[in-house]
PDB file of N, CA and C in Angstrom:
ATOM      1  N   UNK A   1     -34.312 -82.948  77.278  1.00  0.00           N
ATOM      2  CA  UNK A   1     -35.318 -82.087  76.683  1.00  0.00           C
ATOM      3  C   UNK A   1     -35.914 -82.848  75.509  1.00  0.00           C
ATOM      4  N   UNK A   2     -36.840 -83.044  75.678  1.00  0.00           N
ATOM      5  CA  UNK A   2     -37.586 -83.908  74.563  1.00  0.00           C
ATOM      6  C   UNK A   2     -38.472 -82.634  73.516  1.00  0.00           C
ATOM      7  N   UNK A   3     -38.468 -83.173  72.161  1.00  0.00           N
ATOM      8  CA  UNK A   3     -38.891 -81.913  70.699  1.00  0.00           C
ATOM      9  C   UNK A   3     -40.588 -82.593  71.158  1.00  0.00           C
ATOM     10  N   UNK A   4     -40.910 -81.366  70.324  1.00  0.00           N
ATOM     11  CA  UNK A   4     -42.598 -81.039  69.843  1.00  0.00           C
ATOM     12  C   UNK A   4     -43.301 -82.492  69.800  1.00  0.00           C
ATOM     13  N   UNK A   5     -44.141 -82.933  70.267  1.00  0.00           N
ATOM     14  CA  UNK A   5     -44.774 -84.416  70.311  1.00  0.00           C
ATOM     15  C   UNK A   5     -44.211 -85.123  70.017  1.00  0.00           C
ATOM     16  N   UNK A   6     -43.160 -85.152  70.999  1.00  0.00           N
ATOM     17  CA  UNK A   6     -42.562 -86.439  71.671  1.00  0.00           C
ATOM     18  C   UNK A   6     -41.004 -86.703  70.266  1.00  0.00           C
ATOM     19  N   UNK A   7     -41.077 -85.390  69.582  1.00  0.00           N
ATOM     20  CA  UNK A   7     -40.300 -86.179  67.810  1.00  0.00           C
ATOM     21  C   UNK A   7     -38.803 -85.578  68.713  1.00  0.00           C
ATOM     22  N   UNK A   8     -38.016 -86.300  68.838  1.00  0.00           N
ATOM     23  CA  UNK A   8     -36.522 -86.025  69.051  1.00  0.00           C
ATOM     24  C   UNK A   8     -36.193 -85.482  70.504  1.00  0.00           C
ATOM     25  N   UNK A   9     -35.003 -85.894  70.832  1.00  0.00           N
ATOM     26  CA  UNK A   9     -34.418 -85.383  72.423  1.00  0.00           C
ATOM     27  C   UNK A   9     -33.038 -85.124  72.552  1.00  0.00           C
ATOM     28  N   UNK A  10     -32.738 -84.343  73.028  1.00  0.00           N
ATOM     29  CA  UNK A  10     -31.150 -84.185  73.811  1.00  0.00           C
ATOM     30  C   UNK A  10     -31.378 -84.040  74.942  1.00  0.00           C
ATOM     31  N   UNK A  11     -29.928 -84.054  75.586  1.00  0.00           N
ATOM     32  CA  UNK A  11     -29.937 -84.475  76.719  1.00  0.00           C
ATOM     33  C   UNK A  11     -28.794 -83.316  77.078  1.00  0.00           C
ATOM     34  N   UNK A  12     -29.144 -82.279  78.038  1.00  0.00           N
ATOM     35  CA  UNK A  12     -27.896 -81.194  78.404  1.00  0.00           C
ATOM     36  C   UNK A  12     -26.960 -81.727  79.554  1.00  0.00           C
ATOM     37  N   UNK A  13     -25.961 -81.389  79.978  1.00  0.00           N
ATOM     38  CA  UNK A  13     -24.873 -81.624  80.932  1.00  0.00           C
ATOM     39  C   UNK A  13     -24.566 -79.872  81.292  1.00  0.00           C
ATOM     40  N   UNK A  14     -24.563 -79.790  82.206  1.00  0.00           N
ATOM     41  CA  UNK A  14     -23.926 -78.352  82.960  1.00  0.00           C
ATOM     42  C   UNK A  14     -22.763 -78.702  84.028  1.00  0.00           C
ATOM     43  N   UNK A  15     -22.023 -77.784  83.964  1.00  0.00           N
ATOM     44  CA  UNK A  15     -20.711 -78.123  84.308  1.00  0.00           C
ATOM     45  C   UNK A  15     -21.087 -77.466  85.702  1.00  0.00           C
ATOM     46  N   UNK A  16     -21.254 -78.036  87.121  1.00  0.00           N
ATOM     47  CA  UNK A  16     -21.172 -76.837  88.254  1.00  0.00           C
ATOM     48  C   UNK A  16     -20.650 -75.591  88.515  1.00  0.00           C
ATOM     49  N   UNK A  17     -19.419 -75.732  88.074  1.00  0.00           N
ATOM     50  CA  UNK A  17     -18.809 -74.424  88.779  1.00  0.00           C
ATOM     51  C   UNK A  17     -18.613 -73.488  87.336  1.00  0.00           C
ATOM     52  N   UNK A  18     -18.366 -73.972  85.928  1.00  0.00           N
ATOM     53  CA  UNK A  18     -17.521 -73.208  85.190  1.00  0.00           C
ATOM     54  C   UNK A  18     -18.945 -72.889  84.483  1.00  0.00           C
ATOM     55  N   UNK A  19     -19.849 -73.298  84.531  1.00  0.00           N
ATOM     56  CA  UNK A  19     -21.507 -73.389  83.888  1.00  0.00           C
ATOM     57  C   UNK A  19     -21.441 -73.470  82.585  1.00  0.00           C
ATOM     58  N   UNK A  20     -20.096 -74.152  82.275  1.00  0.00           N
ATOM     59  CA  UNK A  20     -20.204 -74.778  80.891  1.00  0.00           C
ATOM     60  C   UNK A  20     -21.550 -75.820  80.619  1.00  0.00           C
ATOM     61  N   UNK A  21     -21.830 -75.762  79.395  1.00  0.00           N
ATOM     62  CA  UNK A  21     -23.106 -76.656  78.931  1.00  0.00           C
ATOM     63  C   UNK A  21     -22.480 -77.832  77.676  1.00  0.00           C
ATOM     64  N   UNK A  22     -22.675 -78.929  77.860  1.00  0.00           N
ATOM     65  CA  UNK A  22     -22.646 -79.928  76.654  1.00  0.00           C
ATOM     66  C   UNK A  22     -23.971 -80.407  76.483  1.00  0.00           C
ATOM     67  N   UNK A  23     -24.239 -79.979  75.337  1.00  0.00           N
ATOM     68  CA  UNK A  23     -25.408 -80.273  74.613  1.00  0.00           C
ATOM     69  C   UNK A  23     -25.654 -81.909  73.623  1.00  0.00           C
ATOM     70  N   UNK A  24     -26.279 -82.863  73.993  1.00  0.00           N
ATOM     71  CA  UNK A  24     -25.828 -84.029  73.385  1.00  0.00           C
ATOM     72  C   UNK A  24     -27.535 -84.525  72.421  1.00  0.00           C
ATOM     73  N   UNK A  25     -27.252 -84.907  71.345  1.00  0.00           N
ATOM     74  CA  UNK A  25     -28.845 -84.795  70.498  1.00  0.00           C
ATOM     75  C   UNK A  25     -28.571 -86.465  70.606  1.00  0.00           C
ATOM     76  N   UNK A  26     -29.238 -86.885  71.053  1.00  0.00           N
ATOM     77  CA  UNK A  26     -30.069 -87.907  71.449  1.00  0.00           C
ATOM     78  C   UNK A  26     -30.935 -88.846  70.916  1.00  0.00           C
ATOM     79  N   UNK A  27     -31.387 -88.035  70.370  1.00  0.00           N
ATOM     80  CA  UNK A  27     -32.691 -88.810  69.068  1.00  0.00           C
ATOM     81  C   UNK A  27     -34.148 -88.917  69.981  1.00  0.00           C
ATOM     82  N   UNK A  28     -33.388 -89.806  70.632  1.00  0.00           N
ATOM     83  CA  UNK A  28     -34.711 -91.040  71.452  1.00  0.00           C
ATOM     84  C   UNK A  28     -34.606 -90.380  73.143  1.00  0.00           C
ATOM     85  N   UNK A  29     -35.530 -90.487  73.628  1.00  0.00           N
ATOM     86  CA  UNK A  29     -36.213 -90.452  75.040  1.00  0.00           C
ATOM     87  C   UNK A  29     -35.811 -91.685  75.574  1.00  0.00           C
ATOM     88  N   UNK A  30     -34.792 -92.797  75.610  1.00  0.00           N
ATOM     89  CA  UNK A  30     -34.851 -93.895  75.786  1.00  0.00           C
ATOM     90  C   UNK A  30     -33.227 -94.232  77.070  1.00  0.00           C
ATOM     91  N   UNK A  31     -33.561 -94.860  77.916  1.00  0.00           N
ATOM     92  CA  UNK A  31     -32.561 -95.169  78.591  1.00  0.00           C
ATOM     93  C   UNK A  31     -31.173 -96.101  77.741  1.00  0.00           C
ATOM     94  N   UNK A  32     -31.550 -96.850  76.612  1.00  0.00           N
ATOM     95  CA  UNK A  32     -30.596 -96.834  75.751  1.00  0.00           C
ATOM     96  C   UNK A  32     -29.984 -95.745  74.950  1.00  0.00           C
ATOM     97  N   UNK A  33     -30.711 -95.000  74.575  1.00  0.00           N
ATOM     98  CA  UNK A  33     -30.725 -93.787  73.425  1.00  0.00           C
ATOM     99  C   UNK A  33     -29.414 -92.954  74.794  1.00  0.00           C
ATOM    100  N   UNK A  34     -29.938 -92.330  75.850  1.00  0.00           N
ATOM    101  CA  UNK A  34     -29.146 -91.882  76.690  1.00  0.00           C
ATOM    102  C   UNK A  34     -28.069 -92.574  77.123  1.00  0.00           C
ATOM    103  N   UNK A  35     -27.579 -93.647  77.060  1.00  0.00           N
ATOM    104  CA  UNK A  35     -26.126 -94.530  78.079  1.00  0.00           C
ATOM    105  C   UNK A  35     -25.618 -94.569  76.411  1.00  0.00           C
ATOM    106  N   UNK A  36     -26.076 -94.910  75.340  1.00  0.00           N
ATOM    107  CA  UNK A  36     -24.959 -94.480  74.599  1.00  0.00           C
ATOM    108  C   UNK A  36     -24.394 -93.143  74.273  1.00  0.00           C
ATOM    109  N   UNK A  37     -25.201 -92.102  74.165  1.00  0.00           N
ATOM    110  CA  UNK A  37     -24.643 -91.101  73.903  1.00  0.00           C
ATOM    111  C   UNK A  37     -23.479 -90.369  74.978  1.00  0.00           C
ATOM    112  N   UNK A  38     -23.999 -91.045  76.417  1.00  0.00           N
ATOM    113  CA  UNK A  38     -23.473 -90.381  77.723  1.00  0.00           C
ATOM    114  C   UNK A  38     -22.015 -91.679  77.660  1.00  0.00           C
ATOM    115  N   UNK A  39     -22.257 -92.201  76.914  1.00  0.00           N
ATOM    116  CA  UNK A  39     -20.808 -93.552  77.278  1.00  0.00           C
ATOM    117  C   UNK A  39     -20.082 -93.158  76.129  1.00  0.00           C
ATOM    118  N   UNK A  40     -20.085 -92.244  74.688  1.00  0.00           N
ATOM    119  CA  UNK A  40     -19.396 -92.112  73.600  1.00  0.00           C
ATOM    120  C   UNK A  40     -18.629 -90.972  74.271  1.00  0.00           C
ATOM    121  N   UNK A  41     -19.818 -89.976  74.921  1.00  0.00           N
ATOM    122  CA  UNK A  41     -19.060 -88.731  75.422  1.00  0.00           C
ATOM    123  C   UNK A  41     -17.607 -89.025  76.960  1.00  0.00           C
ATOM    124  N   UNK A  42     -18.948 -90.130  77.310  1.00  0.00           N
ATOM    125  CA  UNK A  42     -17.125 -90.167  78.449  1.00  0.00           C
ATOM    126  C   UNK A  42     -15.708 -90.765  78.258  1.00  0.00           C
ATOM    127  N   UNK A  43     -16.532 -92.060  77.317  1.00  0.00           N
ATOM    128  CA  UNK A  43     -15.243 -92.421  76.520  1.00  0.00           C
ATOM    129  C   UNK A  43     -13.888 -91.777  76.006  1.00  0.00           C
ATOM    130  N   UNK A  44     -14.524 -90.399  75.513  1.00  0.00           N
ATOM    131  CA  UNK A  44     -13.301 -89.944  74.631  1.00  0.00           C
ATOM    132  C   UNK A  44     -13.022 -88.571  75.215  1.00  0.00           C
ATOM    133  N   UNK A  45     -13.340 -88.528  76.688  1.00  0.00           N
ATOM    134  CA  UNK A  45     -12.650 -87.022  77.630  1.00  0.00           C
ATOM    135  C   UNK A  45     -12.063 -87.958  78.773  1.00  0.00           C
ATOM    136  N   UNK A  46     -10.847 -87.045  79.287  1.00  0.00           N
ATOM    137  CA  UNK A  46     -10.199 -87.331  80.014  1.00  0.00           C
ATOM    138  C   UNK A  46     -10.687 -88.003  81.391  1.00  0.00           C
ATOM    139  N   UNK A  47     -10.160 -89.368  81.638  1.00  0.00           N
ATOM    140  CA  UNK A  47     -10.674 -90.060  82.890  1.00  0.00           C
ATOM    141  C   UNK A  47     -10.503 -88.989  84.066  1.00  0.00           C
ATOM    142  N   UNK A  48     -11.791 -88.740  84.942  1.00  0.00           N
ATOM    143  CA  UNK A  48     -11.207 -87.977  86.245  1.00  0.00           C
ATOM    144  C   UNK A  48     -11.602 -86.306  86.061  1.00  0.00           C
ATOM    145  N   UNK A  49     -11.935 -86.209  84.177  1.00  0.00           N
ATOM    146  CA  UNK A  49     -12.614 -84.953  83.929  1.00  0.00           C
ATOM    147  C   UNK A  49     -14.030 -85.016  84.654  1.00  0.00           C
ATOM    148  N   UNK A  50     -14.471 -85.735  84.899  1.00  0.00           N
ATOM    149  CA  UNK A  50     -16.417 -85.654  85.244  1.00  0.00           C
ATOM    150  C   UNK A  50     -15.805 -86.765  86.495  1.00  0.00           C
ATOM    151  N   UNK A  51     -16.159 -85.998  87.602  1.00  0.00           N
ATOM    152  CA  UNK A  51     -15.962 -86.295  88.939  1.00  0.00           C
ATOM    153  C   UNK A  51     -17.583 -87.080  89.497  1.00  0.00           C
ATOM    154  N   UNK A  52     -18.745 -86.521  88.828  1.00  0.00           N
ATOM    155  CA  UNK A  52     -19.631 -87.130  89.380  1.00  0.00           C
ATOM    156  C   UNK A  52     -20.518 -86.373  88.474  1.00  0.00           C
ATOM    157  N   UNK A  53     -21.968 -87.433  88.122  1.00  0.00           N
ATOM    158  CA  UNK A  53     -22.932 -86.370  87.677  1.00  0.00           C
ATOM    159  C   UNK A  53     -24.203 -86.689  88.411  1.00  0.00           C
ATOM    160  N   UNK A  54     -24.893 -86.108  87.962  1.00  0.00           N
ATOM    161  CA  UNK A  54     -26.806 -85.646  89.041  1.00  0.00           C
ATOM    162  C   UNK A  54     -27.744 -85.971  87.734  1.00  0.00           C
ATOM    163  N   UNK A  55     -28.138 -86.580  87.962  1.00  0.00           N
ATOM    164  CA  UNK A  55     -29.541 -87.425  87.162  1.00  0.00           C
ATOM    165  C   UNK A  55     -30.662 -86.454  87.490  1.00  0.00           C
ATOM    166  N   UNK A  56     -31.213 -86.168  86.782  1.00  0.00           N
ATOM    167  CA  UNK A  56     -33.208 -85.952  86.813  1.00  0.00           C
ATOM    168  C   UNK A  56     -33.707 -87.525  87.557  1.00  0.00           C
ATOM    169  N   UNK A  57     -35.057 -87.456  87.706  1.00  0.00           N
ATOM    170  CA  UNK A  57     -35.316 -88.992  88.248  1.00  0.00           C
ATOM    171  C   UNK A  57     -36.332 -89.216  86.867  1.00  0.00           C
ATOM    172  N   UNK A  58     -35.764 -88.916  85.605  1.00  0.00           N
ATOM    173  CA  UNK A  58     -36.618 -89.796  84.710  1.00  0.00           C
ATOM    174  C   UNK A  58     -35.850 -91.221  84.281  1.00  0.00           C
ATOM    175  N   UNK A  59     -36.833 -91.771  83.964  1.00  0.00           N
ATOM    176  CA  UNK A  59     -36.440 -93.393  83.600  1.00  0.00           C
ATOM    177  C   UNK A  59     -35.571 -93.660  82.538  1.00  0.00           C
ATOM    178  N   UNK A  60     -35.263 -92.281  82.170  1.00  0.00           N
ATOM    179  CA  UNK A  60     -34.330 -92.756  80.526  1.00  0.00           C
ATOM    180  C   UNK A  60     -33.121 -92.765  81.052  1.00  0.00           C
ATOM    181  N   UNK A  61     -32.665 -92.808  82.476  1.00  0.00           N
ATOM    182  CA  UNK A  61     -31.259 -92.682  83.509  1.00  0.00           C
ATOM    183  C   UNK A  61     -31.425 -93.836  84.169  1.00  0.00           C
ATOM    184  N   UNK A  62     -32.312 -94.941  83.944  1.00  0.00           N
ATOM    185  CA  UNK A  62     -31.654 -96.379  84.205  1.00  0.00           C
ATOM    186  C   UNK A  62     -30.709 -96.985  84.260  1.00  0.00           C
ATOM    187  N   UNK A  63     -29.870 -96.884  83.547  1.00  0.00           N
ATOM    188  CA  UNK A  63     -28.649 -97.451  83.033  1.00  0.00           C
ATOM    189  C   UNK A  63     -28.093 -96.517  84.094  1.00  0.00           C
ATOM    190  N   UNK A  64     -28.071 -95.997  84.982  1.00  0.00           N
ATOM    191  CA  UNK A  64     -26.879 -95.293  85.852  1.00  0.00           C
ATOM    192  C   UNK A  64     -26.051 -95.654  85.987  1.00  0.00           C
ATOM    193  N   UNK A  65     -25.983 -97.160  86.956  1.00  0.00           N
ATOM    194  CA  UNK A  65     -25.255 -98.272  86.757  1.00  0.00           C
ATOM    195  C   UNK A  65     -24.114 -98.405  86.447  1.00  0.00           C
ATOM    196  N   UNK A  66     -24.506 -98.362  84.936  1.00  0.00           N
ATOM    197  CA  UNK A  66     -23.839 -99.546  83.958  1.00  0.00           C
ATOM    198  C   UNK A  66     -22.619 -97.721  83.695  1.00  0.00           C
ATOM    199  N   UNK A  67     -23.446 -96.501  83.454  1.00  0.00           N
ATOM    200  CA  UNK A  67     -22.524 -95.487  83.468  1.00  0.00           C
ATOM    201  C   UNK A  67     -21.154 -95.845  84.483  1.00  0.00           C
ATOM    202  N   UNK A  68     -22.271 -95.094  86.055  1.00  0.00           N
ATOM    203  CA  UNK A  68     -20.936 -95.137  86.790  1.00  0.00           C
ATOM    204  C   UNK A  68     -19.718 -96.098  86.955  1.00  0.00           C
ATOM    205  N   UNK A  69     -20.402 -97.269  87.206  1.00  0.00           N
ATOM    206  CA  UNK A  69     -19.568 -98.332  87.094  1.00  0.00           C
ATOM    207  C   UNK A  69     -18.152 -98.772  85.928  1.00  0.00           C
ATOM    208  N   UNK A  70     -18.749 -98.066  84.681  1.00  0.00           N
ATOM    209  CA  UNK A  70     -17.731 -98.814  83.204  1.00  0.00           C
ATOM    210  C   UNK A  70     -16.976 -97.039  83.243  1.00  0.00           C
ATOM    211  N   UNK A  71     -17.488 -96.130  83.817  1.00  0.00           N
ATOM    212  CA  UNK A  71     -16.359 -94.873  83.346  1.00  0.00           C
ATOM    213  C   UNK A  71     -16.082 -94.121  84.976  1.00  0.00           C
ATOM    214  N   UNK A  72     -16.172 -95.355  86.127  1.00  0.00           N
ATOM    215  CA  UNK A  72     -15.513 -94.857  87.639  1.00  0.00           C
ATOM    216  C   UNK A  72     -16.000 -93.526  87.856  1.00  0.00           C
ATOM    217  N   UNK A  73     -17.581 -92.850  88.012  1.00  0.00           N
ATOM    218  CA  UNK A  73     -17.969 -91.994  87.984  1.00  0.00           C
ATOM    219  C   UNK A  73     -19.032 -92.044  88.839  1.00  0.00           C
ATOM    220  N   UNK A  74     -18.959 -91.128  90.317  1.00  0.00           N
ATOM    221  CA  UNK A  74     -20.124 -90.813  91.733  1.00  0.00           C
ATOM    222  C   UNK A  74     -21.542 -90.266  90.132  1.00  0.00           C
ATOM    223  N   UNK A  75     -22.764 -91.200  90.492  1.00  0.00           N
ATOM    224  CA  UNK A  75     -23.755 -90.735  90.634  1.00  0.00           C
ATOM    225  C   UNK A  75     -25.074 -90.474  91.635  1.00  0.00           C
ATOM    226  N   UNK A  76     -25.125 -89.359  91.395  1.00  0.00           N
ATOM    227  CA  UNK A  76     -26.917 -88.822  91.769  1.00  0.00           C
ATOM    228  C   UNK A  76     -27.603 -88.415  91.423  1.00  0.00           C
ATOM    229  N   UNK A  77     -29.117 -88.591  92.043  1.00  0.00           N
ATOM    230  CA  UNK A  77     -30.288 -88.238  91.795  1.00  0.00           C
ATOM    231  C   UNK A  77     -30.663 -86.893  92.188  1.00  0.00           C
ATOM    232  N   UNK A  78     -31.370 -85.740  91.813  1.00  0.00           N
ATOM    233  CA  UNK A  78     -31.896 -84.959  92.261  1.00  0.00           C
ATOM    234  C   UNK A  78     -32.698 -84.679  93.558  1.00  0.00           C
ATOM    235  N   UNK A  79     -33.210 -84.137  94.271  1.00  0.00           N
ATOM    236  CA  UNK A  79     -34.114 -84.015  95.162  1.00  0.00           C
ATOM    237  C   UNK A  79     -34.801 -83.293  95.020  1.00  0.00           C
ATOM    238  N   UNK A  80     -35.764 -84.057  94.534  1.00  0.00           N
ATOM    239  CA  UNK A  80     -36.662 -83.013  94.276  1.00  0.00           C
ATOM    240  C   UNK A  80     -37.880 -82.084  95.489  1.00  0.00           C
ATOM    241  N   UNK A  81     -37.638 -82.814  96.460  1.00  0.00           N
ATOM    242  CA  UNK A  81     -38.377 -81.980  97.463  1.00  0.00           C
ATOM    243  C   UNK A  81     -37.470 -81.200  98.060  1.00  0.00           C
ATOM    244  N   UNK A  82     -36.012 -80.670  97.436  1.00  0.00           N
ATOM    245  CA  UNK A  82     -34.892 -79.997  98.079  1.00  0.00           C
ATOM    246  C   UNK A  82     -35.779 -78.474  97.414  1.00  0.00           C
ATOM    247  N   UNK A  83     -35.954 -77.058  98.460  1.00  0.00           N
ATOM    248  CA  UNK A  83     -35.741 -76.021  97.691  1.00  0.00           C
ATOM    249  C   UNK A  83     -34.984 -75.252  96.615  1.00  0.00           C
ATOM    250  N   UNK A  84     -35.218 -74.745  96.130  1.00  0.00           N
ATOM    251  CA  UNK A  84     -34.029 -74.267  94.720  1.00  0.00           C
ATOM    252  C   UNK A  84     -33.300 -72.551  95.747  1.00  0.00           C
ATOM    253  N   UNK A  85     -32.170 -73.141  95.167  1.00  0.00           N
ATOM    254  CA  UNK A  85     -31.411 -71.928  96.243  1.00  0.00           C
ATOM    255  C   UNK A  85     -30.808 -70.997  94.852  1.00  0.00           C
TER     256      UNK A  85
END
């Protein structure tokens, strides 16, 4: 979620089933700004807690990668031509 002309961003996480929300402030719109904040948060919760997560297809989720790969974590992309159920 990016603030009022373009000034500040977080980035939400929803939990599937328990519809818990982690709310993470971000600063920046930036695919750096996002892999650190998303690599501090996995860092310090339990390996095997976050089974997999689902990306938006914006560009600030570049770094997918470098996520799944350094914290052993299934990612995906949205579909966006999928209907909303």
């Amino acid at each position: 979620i990016q603030g009022k002309k373009h000034h500040g961003a977080v980035m939400t996480l929803v939990e599937r089933k328990s519809k818990a929300v982690i709310i993470l402030n971000t600063r920046h719109k930036t695919d750096k700004a996002i892999f650190e904040k998303l690599d501090a948060l996995l860092s310090v919760t339990p390996k095997g807690l976050f089974k997999s997560i689902t990306f938006d297809n914006g560009k600030e989720f570049s770094k997918w990668k470098d996520i799944a790969n350094k914290h052993d974590i299934s990612t995906y992309f949205a579909d966006v031509g999928a209907p909303n159920q």
